[in-house]
C-alpha atoms as a PDB file:
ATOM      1  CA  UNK A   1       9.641 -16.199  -8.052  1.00  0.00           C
ATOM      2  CA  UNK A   2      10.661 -12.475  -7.458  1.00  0.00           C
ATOM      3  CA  UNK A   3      12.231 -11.701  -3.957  1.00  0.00           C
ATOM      4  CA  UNK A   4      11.125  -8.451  -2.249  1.00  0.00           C
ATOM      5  CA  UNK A   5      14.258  -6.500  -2.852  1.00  0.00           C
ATOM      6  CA  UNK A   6      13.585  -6.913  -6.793  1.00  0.00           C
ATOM      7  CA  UNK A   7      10.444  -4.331  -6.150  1.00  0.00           C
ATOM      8  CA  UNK A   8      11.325  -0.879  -7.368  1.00  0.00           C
ATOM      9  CA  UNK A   9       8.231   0.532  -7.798  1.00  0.00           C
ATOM     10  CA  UNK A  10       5.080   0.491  -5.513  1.00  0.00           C
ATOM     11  CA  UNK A  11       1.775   2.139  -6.854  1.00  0.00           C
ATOM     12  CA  UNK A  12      -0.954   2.732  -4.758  1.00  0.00           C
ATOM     13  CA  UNK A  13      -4.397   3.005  -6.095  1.00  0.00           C
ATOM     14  CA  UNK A  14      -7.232   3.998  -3.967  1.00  0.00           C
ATOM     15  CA  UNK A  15     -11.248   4.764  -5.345  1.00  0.00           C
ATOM     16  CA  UNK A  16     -14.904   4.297  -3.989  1.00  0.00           C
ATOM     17  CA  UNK A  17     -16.973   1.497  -5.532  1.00  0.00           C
ATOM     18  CA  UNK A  18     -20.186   2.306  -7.210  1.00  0.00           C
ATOM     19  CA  UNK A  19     -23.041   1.302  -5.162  1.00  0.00           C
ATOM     20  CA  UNK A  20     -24.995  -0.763  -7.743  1.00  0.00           C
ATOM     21  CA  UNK A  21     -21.733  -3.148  -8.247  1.00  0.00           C
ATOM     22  CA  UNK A  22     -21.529  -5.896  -4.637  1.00  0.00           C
ATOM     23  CA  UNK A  23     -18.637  -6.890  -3.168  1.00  0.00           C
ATOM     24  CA  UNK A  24     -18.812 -10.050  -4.668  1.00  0.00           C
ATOM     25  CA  UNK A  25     -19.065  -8.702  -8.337  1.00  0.00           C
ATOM     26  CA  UNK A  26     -15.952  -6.536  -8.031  1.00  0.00           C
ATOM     27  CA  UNK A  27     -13.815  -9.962  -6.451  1.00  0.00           C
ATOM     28  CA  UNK A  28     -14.891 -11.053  -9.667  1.00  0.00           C
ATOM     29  CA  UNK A  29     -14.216  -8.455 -12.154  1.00  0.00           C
ATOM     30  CA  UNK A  30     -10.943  -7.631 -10.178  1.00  0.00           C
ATOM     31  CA  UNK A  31      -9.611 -11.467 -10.136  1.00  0.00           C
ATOM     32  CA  UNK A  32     -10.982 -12.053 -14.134  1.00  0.00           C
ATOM     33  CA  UNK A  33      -7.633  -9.643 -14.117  1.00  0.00           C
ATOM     34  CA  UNK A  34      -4.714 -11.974 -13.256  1.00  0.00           C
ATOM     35  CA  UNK A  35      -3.709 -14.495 -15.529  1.00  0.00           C
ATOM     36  CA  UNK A  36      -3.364 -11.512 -17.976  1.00  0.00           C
ATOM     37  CA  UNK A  37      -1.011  -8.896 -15.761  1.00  0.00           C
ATOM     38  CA  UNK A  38       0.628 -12.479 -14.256  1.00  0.00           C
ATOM     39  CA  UNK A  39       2.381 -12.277 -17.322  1.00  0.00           C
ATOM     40  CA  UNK A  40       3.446  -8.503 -17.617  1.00  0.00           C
ATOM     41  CA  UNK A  41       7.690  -8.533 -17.462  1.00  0.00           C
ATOM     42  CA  UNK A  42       8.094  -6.608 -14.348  1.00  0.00           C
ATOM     43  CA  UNK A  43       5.132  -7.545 -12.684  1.00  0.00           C
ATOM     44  CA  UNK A  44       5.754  -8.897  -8.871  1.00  0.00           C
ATOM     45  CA  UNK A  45       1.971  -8.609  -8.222  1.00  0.00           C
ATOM     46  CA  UNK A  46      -0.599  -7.074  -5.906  1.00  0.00           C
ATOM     47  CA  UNK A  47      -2.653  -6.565  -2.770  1.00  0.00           C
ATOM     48  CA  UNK A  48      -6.089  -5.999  -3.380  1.00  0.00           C
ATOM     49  CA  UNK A  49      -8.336  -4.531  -0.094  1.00  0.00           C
ATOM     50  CA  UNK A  50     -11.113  -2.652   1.151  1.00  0.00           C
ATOM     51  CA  UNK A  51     -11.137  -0.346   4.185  1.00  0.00           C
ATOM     52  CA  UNK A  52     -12.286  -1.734   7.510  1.00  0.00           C
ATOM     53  CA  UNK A  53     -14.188   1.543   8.406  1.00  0.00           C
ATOM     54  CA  UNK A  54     -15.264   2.664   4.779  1.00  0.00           C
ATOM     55  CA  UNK A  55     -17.005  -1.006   2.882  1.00  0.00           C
ATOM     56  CA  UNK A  56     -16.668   1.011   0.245  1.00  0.00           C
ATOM     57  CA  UNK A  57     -13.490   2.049  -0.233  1.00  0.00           C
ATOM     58  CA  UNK A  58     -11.288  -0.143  -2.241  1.00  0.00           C
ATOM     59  CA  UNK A  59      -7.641   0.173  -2.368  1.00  0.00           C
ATOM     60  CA  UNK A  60      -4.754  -1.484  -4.282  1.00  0.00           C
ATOM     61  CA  UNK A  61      -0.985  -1.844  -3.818  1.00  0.00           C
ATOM     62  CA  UNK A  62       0.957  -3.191  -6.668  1.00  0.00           C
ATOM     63  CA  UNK A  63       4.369  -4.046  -7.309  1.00  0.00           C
ATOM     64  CA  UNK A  64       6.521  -3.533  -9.980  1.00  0.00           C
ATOM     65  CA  UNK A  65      10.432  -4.058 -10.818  1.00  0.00           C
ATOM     66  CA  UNK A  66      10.533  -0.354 -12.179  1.00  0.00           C
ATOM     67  CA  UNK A  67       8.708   2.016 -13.282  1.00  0.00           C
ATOM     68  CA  UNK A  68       9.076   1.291 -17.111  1.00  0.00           C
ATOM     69  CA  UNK A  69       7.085  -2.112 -15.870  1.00  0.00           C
ATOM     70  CA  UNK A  70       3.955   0.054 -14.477  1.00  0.00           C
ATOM     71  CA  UNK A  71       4.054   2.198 -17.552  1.00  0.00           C
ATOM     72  CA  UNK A  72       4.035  -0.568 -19.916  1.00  0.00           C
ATOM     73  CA  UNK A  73       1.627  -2.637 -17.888  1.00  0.00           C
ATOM     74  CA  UNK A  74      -0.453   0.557 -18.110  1.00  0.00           C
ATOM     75  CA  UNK A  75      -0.916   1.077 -21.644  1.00  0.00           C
ATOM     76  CA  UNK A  76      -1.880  -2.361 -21.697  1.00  0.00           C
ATOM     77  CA  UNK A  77      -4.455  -2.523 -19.342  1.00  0.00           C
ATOM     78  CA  UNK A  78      -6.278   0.968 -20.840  1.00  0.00           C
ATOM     79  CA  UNK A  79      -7.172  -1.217 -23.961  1.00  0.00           C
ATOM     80  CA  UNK A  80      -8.201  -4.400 -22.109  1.00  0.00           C
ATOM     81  CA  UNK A  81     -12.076  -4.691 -22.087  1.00  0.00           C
ATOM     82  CA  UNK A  82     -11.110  -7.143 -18.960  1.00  0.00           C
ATOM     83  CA  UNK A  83      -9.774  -4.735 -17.011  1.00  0.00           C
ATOM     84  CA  UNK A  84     -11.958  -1.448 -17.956  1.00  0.00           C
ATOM     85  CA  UNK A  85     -15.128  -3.391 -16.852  1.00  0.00           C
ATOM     86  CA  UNK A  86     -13.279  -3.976 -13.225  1.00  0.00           C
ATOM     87  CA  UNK A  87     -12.457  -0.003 -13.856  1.00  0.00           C
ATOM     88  CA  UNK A  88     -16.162   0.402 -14.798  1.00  0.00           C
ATOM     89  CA  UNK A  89     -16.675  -0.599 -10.883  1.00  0.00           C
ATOM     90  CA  UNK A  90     -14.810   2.748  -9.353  1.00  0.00           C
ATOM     91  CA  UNK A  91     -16.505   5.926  -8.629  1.00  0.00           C
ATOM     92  CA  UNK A  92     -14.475   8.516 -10.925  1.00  0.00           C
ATOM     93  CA  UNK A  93     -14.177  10.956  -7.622  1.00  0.00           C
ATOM     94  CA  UNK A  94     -10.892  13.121  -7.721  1.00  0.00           C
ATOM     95  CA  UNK A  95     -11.796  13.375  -4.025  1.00  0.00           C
ATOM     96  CA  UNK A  96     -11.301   9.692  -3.168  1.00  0.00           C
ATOM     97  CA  UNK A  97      -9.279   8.685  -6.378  1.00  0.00           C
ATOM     98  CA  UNK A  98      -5.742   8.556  -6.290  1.00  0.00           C
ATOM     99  CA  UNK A  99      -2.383   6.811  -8.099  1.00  0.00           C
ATOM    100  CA  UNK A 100       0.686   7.126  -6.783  1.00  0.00           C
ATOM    101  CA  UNK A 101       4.157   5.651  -8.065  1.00  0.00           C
ATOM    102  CA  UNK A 102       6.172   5.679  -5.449  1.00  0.00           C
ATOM    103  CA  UNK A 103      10.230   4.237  -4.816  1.00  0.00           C
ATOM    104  CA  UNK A 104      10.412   2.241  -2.058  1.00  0.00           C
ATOM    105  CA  UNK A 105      13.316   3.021   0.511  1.00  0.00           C
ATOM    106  CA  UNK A 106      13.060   0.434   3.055  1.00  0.00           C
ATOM    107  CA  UNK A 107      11.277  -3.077   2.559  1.00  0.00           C
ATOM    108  CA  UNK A 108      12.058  -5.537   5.481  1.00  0.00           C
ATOM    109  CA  UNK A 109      12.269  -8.918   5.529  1.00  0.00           C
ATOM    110  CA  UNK A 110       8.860 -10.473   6.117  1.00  0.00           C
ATOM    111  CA  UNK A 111       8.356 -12.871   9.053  1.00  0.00           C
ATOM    112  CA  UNK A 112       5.965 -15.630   8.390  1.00  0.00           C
ATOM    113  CA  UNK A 113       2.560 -15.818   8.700  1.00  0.00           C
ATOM    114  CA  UNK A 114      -1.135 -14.426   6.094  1.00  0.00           C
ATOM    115  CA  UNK A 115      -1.076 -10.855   5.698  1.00  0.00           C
ATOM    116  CA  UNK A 116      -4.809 -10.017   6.293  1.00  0.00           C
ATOM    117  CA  UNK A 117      -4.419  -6.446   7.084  1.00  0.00           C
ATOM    118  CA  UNK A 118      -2.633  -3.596   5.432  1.00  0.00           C
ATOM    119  CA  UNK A 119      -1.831  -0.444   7.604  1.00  0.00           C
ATOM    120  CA  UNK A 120      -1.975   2.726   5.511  1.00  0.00           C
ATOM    121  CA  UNK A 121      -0.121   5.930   6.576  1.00  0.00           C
ATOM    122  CA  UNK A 122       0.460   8.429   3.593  1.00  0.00           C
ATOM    123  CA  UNK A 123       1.837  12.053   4.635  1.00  0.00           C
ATOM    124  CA  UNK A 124       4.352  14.745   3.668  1.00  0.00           C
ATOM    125  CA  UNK A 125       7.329  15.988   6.043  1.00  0.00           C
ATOM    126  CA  UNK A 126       8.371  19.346   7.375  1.00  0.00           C
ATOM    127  CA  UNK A 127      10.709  21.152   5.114  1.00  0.00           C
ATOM    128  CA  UNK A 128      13.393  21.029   7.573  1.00  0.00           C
ATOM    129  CA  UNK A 129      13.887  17.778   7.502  1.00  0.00           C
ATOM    130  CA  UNK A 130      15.868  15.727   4.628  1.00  0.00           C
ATOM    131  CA  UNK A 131      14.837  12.124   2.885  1.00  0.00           C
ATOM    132  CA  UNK A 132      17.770  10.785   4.400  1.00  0.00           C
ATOM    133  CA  UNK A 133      16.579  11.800   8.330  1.00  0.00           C
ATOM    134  CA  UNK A 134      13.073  10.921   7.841  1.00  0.00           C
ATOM    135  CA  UNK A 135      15.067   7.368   6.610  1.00  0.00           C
ATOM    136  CA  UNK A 136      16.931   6.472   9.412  1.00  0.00           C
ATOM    137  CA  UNK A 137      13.731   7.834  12.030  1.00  0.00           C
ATOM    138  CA  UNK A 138      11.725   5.210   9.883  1.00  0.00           C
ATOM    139  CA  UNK A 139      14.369   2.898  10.305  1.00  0.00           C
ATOM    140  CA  UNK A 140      14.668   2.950  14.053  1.00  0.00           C
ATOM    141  CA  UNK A 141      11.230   1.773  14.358  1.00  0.00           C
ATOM    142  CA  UNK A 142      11.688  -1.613  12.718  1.00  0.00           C
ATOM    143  CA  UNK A 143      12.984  -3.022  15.544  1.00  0.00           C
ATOM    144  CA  UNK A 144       9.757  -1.607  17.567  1.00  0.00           C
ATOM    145  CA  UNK A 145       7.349  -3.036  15.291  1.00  0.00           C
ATOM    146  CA  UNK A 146       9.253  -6.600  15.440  1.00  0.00           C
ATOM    147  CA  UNK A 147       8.501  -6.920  18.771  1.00  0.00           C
ATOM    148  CA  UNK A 148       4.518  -6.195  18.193  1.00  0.00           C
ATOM    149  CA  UNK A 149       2.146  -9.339  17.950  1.00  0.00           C
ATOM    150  CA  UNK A 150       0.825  -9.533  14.396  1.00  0.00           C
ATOM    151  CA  UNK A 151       3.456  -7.750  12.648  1.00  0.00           C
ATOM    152  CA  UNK A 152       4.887  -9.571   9.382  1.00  0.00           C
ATOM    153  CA  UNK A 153       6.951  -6.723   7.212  1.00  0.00           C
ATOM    154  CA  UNK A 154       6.746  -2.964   6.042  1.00  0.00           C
ATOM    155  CA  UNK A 155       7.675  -0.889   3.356  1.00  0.00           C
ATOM    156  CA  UNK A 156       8.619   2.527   3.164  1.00  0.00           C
ATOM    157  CA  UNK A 157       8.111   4.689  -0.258  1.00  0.00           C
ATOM    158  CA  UNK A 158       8.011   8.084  -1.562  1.00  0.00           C
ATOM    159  CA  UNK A 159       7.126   9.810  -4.684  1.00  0.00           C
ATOM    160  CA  UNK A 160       8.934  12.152  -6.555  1.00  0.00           C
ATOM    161  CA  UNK A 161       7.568  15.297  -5.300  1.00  0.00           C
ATOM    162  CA  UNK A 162       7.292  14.235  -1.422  1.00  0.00           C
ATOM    163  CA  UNK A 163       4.323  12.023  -0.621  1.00  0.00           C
ATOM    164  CA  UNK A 164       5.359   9.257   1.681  1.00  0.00           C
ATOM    165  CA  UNK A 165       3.880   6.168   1.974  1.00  0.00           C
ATOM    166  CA  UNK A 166       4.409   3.679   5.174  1.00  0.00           C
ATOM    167  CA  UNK A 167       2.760   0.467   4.293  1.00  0.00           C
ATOM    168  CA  UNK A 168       2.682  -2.352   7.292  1.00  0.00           C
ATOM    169  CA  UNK A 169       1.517  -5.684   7.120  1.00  0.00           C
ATOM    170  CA  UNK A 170      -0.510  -7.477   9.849  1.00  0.00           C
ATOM    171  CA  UNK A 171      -2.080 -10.781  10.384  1.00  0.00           C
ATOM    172  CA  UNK A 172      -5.272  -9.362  12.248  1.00  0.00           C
ATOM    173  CA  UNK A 173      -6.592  -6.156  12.627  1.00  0.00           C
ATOM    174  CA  UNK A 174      -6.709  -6.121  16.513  1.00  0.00           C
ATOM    175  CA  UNK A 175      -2.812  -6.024  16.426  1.00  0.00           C
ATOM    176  CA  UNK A 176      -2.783  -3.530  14.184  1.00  0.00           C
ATOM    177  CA  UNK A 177      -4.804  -1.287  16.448  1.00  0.00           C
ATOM    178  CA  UNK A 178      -2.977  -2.429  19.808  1.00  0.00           C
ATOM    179  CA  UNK A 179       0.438  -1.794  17.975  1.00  0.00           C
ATOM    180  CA  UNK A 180      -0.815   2.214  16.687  1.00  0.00           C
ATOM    181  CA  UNK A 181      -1.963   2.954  20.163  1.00  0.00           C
ATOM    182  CA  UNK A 182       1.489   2.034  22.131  1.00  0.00           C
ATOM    183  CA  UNK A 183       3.656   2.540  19.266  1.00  0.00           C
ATOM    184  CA  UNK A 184       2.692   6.335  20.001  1.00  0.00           C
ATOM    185  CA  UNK A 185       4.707   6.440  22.999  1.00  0.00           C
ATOM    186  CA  UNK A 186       7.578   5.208  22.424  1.00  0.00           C
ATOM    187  CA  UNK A 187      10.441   7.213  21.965  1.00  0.00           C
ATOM    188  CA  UNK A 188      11.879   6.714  18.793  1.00  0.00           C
ATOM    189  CA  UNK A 189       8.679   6.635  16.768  1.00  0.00           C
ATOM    190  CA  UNK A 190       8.132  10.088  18.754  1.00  0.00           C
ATOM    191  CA  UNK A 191      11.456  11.125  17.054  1.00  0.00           C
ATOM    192  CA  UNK A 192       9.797  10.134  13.286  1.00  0.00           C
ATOM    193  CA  UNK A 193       6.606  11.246  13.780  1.00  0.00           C
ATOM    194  CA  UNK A 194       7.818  15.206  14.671  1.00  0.00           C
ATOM    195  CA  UNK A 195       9.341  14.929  11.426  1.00  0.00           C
ATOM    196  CA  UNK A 196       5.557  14.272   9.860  1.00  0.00           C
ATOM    197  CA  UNK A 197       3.742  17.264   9.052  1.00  0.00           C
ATOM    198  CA  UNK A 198       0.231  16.112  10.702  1.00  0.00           C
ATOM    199  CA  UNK A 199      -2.104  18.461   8.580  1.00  0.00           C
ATOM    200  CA  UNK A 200      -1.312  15.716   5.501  1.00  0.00           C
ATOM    201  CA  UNK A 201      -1.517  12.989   7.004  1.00  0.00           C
ATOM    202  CA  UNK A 202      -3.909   9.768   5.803  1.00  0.00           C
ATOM    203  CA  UNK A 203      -3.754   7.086   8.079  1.00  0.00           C
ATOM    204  CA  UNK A 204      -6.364   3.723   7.348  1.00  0.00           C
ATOM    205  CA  UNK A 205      -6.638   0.117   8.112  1.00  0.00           C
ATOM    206  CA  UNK A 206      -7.160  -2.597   5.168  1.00  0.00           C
ATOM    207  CA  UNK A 207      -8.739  -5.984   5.065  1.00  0.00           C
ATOM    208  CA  UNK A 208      -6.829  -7.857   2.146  1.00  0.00           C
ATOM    209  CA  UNK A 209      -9.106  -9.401  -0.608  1.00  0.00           C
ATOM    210  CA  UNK A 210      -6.519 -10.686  -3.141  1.00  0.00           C
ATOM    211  CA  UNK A 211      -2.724 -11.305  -2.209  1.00  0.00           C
ATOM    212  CA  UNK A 212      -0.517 -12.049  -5.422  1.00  0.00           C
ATOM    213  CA  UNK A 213       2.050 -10.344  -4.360  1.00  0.00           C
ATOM    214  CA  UNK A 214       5.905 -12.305  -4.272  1.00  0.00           C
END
């Protein structure tokens, strides 16, 4: 089994869901999927989950060892019939659609306990600040979020031409919300979040479907 610090590549994935397909059907279509990309060489799996406000939003974080891994995984998916039909479920919206390879630049150690919700924050930062400030602000609030019921681990990744991604992992969603509303006064997240230029900012809570990730 892969350890965390082997992932070098996160991609995030995020579409609507055609109305005529159920929930059930795209479980289906989207689990028919793993005992092929199990076997990809780079492949450290995925987390598979639908927005708790939007039903019909699905979105998708999976892991890779580098990006050569996603690319190659890739081509191979585009010509499996198993994986266009769970494709085939996903409103082609440019709107709602999105893929993002991103570098991860912090990954913590996970504490234990079922990740069952997936905290979403994607933004850009003010010019004035550097990748290695917005760093060590992110940093600082690891020891915040420790302290928080329901927190198990987060990951921090960018892609090459700015867009952040914060990714935090929860074992309930009530946490999650408790955690958002007092993390906002604290200090030192106060110190990160000037750096955050608010007009880009996505910010979403996920209910995890399928959790392969290792």
């Amino acid at each position: 089994m892969k350890k965390k610090e082997d992932i070098g590549t996160i991609v995030l994935v995020t579409a609507k869901t055609k109305p005529e397909y159920s929930r059930e059907e795209i479980i289906k279509l989207s689990k028919a999927i793993d005992p092929m990309v199990d076997k990809f060489d780079g492949y450290l799996g995925r987390k598979m989950t639908f927005s708790n406000s939007e039903p019909d939003f699905l979105m998708e974080l999976v892991y890779y060892t580098n990006v050569k891994a996603f690319e190659d995984a890739s081509e191979i998916e585009m010509k499996s019939e198993t994986c266009l039909k769970f494709f085939g479920t996903m409103i082609p919206d440019p709107e709602t659609n999105k893929i993002l390879i991103t570098s991860p630049l912090i990954i913590t150690t996970p504490k234990p306990g079922k990740v069952k919700v997936v905290e979403l924050v994607l933004f850009k930062t003010k010019p004035e600040f550097t990748k290695t400030q917005v760093v060590n602000a992110a940093k600082n609030i690891n020891p915040v979020l420790e302290k928080h019921k329901g927190y198990l681990s987060r990951k921090l990744s960018i892609t090459e031409d700015g867009q952040w991604m914060d990714v935090v992992y929860w074992t309930d969603l009530e946490s999650a919300e408790n955690a958002s509303k007092h993390i906002l006064e604290n200090k030192l997240a106060q110190k990160y979040f000037e750096m955050i230029d608010d007009s880009t900012v996505e910010f979403n809570h996920f209910n995890v479907i399928i959790d392969t990730e290792r």
